[in-house]
N, C-alpha and C. Protein backbone atom coordinates (compact mmCIF):
# COMPACT_ATOMS: atom_id res chain seq x y z
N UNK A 1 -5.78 -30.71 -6.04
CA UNK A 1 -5.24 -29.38 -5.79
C UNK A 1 -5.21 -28.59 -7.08
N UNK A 2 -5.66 -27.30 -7.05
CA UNK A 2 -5.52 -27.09 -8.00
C UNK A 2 -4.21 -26.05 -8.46
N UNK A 3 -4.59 -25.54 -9.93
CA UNK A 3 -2.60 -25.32 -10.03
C UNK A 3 -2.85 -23.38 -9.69
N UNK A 4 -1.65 -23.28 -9.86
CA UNK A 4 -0.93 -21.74 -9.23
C UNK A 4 -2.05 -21.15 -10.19
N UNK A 5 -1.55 -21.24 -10.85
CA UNK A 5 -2.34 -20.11 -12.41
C UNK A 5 -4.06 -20.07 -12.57
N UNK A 6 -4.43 -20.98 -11.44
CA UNK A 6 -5.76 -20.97 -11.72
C UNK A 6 -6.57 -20.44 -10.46
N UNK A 7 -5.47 -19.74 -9.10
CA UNK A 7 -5.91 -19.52 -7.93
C UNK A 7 -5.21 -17.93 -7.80
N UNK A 8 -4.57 -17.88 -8.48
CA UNK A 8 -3.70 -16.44 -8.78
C UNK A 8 -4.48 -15.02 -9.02
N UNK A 9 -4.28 -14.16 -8.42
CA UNK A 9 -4.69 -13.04 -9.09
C UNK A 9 -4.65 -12.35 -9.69
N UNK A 10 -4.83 -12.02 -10.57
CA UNK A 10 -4.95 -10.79 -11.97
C UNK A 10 -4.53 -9.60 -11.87
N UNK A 11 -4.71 -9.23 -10.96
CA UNK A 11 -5.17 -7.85 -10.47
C UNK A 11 -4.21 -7.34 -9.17
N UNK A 12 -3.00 -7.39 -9.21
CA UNK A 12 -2.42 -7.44 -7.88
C UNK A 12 -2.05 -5.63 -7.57
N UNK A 13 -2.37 -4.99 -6.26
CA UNK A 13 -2.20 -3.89 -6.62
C UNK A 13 -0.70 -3.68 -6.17
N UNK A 14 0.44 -2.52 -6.97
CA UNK A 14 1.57 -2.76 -6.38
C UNK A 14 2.14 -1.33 -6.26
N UNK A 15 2.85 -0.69 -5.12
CA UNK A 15 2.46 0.88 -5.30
C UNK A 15 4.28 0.93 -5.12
N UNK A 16 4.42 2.81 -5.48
CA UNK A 16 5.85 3.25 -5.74
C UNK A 16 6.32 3.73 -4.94
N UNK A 17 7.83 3.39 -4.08
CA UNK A 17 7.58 4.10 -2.70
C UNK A 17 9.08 5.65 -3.52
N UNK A 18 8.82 6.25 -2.68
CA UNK A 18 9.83 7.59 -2.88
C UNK A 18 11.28 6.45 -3.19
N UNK A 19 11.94 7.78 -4.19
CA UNK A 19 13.54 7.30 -3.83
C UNK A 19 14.36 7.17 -2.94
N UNK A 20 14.42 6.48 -2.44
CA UNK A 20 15.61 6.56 -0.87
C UNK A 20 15.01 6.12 0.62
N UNK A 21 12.99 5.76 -0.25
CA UNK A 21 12.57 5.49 1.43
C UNK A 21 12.27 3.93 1.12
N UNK A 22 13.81 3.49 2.23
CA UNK A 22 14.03 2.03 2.47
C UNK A 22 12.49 0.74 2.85
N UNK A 23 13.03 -0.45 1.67
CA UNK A 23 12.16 -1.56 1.68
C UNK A 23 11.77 -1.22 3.52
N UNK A 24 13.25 -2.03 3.98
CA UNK A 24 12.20 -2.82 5.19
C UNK A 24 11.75 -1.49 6.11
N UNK A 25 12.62 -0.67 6.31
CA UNK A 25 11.86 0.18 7.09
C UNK A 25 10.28 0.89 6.61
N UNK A 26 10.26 1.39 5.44
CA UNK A 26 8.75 1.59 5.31
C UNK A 26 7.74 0.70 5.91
N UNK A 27 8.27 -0.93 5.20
CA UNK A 27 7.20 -1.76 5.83
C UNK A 27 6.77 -2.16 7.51
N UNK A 28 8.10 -1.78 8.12
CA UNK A 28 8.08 -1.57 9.47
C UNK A 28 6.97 -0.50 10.20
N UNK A 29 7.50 0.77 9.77
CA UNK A 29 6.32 1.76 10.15
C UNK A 29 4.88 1.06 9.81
N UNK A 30 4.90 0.58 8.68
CA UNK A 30 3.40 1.08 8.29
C UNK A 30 2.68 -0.15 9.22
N UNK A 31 3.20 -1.21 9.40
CA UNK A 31 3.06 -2.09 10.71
C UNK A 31 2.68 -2.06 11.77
N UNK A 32 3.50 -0.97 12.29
CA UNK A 32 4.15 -0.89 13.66
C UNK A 32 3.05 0.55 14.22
N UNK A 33 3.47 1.63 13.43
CA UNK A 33 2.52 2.97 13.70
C UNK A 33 1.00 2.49 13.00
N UNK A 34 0.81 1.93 12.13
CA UNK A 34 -0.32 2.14 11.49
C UNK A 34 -1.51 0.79 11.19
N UNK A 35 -0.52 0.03 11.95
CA UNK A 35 -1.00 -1.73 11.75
C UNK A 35 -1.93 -2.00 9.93
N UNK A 36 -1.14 -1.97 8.93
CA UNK A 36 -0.99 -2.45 7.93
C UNK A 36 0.36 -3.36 7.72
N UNK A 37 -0.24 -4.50 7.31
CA UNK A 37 1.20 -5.26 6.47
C UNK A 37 0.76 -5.45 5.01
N UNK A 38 2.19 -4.97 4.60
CA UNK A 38 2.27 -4.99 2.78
C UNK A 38 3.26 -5.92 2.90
N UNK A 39 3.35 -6.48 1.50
CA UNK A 39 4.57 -7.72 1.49
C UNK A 39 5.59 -7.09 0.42
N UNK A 40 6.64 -7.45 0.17
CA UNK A 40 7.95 -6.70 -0.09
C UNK A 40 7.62 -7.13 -1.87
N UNK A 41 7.96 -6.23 -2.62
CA UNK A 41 8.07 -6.54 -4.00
C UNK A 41 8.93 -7.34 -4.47
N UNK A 42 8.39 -8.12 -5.39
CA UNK A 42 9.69 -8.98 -6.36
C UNK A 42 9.97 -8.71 -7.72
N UNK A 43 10.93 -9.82 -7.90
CA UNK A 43 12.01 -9.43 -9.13
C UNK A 43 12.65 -7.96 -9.26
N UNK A 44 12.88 -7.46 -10.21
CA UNK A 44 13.77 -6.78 -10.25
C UNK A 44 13.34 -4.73 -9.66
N UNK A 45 11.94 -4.99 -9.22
CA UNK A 45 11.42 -4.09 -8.85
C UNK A 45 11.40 -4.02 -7.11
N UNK A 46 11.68 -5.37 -6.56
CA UNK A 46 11.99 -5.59 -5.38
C UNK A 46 12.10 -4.45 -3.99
N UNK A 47 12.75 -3.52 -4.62
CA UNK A 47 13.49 -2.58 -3.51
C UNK A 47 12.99 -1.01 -4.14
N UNK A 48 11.92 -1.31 -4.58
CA UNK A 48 11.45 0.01 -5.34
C UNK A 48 9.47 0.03 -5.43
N UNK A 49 9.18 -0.96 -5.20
CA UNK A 49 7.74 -1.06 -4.75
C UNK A 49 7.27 -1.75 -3.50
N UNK A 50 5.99 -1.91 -3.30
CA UNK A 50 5.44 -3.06 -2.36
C UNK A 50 4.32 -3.49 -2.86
N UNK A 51 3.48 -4.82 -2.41
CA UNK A 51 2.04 -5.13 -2.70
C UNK A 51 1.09 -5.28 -1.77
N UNK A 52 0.35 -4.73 -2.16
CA UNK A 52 -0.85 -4.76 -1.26
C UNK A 52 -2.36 -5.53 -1.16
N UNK A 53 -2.26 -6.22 -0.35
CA UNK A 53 -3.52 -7.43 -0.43
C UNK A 53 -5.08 -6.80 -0.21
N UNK A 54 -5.49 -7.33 -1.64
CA UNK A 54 -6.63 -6.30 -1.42
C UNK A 54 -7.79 -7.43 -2.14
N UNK A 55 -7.89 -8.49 -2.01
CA UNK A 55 -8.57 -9.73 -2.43
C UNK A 55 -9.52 -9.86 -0.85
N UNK A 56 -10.62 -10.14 -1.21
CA UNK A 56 -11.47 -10.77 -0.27
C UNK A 56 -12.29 -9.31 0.14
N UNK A 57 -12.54 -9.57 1.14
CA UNK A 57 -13.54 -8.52 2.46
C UNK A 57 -12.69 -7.41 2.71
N UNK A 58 -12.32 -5.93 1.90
CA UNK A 58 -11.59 -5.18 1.93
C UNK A 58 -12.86 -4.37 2.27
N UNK A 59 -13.31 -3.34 3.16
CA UNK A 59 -14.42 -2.42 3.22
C UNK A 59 -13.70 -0.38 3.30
N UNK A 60 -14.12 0.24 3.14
CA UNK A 60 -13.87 1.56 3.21
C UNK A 60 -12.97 1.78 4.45
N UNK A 61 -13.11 1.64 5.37
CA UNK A 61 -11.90 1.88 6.68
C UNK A 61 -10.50 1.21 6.33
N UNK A 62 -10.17 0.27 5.78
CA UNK A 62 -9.30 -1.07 4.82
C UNK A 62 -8.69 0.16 4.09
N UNK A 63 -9.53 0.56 3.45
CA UNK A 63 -8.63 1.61 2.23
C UNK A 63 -7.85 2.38 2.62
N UNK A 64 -8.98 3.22 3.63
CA UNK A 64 -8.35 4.46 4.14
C UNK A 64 -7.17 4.40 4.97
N UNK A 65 -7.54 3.28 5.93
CA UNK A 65 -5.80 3.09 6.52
C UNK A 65 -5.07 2.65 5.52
N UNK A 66 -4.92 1.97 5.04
CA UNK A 66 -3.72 1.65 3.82
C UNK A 66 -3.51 2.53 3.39
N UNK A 67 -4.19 3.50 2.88
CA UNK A 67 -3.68 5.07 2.26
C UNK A 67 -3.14 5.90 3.51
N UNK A 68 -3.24 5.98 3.70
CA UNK A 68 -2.92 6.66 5.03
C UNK A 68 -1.33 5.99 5.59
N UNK A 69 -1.45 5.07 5.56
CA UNK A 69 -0.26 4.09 5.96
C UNK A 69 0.81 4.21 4.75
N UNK A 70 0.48 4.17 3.28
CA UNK A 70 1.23 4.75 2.36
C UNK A 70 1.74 6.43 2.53
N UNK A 71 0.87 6.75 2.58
CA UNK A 71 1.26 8.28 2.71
C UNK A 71 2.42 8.53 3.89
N UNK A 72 1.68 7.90 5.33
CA UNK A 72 2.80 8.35 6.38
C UNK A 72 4.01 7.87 6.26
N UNK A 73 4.24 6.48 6.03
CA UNK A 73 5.45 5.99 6.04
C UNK A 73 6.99 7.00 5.26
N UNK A 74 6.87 7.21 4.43
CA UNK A 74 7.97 8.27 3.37
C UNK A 74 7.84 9.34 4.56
N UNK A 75 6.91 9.95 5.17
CA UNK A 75 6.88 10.95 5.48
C UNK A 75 7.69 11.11 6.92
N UNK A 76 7.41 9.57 7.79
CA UNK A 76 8.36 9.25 8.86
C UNK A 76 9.88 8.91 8.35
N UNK A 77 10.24 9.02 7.27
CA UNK A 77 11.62 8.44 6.83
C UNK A 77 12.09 10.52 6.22
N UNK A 78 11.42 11.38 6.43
CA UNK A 78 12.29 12.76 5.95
C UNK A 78 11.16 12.79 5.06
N UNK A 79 10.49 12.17 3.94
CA UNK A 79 10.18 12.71 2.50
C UNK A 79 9.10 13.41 2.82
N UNK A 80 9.09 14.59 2.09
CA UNK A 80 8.32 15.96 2.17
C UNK A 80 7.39 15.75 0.84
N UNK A 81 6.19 15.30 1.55
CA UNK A 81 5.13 14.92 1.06
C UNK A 81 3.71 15.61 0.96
N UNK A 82 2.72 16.03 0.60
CA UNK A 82 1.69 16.47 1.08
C UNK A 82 0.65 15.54 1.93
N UNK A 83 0.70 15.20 2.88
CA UNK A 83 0.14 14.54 3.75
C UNK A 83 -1.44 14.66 3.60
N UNK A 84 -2.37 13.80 3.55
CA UNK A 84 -3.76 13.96 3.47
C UNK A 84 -4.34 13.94 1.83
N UNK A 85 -2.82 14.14 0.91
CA UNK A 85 -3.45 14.04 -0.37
C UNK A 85 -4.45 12.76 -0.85
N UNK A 86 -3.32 11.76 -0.11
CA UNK A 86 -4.27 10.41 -0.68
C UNK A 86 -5.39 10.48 -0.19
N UNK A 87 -5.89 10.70 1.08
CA UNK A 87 -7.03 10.44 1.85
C UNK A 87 -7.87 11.29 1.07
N UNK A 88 -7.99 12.09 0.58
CA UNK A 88 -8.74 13.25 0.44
C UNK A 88 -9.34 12.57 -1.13
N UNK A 89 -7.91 12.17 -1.71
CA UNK A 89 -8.16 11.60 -3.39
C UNK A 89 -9.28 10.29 -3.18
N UNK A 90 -9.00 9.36 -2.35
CA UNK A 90 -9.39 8.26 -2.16
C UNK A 90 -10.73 8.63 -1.91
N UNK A 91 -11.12 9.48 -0.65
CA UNK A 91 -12.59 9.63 -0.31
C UNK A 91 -13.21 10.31 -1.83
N UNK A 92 -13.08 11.12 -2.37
CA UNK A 92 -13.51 11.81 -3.42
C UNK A 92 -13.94 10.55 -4.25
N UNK A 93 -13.27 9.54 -4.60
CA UNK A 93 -13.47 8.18 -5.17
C UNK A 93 -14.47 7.68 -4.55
N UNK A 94 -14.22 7.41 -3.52
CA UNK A 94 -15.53 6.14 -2.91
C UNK A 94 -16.41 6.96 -2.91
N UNK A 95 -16.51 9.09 -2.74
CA UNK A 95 -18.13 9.12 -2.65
C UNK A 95 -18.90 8.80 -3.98
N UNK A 96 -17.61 8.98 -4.76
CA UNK A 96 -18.55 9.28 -6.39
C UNK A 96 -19.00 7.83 -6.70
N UNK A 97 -18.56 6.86 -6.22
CA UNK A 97 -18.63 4.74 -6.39
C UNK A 97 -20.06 5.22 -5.70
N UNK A 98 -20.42 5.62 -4.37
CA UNK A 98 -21.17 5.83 -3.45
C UNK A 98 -21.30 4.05 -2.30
């Protein structure tokens, strides 16, 4: 078997949710309305980020709902957001990757 540190990833992506828009409920929506699961942040950042699994066979539709699923969630909890920013940022990215 081999050990933790040698199967681990480097690279973990971990994003910032608004002030006041609650761990479990964000992760609920983005579930539930948007079928993404993120897993809850740890240590002392716990209740102030999430992570997002993005190792393996992630393709362009993968992104876009996850962005999309970031974006809506705050936005179903009150936070007055510009909706479509990410999507718009994200595509601008993948055309220029091509």
């Amino acid at each position: 078997m081999k050990d933790e540190e040698s199967v681990s990833a480097s690279t973990p992506t971990v994003t910032h949710r608004p002030d006041g828009a609650g761990d479990t409920e964000s992760r609920k929506t983005m579930a539930g309305k948007y079928g993404i699961v993120v897993a809850v942040g740890l240590g002392t950042l716990s209740q102030r980020v999430f992570r997002v699994g993005d190792m393996g066979n992630v393709n362009r539709n993968d992104l876009l709902a996850t962005v999309a699923a970031i974006e809506g969630s705050p936005s179903e909890q009150g936070h007055n957001l510009a909706l479509g920013a990410g999507i718009a940022a994200a595509n601008g990215i993948l055309e220029r990757r091509g």
